[in-house]
C-alpha atoms as a PDB file:
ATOM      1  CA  UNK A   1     102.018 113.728 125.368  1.00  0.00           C
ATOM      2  CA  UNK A   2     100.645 114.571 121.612  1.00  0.00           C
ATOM      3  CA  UNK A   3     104.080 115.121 120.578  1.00  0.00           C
ATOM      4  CA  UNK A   4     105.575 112.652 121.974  1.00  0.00           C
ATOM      5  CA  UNK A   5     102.864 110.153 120.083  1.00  0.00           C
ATOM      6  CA  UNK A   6     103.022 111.751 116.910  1.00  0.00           C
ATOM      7  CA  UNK A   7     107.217 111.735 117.185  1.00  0.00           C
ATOM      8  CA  UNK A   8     106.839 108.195 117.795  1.00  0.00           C
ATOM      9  CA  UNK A   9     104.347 107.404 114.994  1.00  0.00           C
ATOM     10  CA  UNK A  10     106.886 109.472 111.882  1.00  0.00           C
ATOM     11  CA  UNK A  11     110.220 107.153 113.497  1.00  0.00           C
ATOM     12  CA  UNK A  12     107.897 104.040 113.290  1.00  0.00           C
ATOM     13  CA  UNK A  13     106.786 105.103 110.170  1.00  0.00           C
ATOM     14  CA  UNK A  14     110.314 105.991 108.653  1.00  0.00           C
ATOM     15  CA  UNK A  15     111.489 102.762 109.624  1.00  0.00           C
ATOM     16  CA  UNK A  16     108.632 100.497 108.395  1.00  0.00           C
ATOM     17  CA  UNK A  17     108.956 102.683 105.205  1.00  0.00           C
ATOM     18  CA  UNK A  18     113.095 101.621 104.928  1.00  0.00           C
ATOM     19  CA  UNK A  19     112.527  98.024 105.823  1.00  0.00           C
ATOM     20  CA  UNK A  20     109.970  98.010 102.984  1.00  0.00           C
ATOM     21  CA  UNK A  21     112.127  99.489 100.112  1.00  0.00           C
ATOM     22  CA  UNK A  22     115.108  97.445 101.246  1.00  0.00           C
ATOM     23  CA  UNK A  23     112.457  94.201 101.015  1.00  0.00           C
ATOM     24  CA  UNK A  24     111.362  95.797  97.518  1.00  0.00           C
ATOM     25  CA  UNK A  25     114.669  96.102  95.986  1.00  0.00           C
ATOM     26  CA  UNK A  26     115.721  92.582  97.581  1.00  0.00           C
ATOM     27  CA  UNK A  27     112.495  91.164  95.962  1.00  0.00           C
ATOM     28  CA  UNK A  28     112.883  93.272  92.345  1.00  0.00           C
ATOM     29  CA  UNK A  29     116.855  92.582  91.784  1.00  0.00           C
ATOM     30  CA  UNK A  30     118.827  90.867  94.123  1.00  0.00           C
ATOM     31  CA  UNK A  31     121.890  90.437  91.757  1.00  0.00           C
ATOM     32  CA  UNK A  32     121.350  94.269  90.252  1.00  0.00           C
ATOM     33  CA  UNK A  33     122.188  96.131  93.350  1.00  0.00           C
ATOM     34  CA  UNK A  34     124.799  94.078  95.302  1.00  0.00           C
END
């Protein structure tokens, strides 16, 4: 069950953690990297 949680907490995290450097680099240049 513990490892099941914890597996589920590092994807959530991961993902939270992409979604905020894509909203970052969105937010910092949006005509630098596309």
């Amino acid at each position: 069950m513990m490892d099941i949680c914890m597996i589920g907490i590092i994807i959530v995290s991961c993902e939270l953690m992409k979604l905020l450097i894509d909203w970052c680099e969105s937010q910092v240049g949006p005509g630098e990297r596309k």
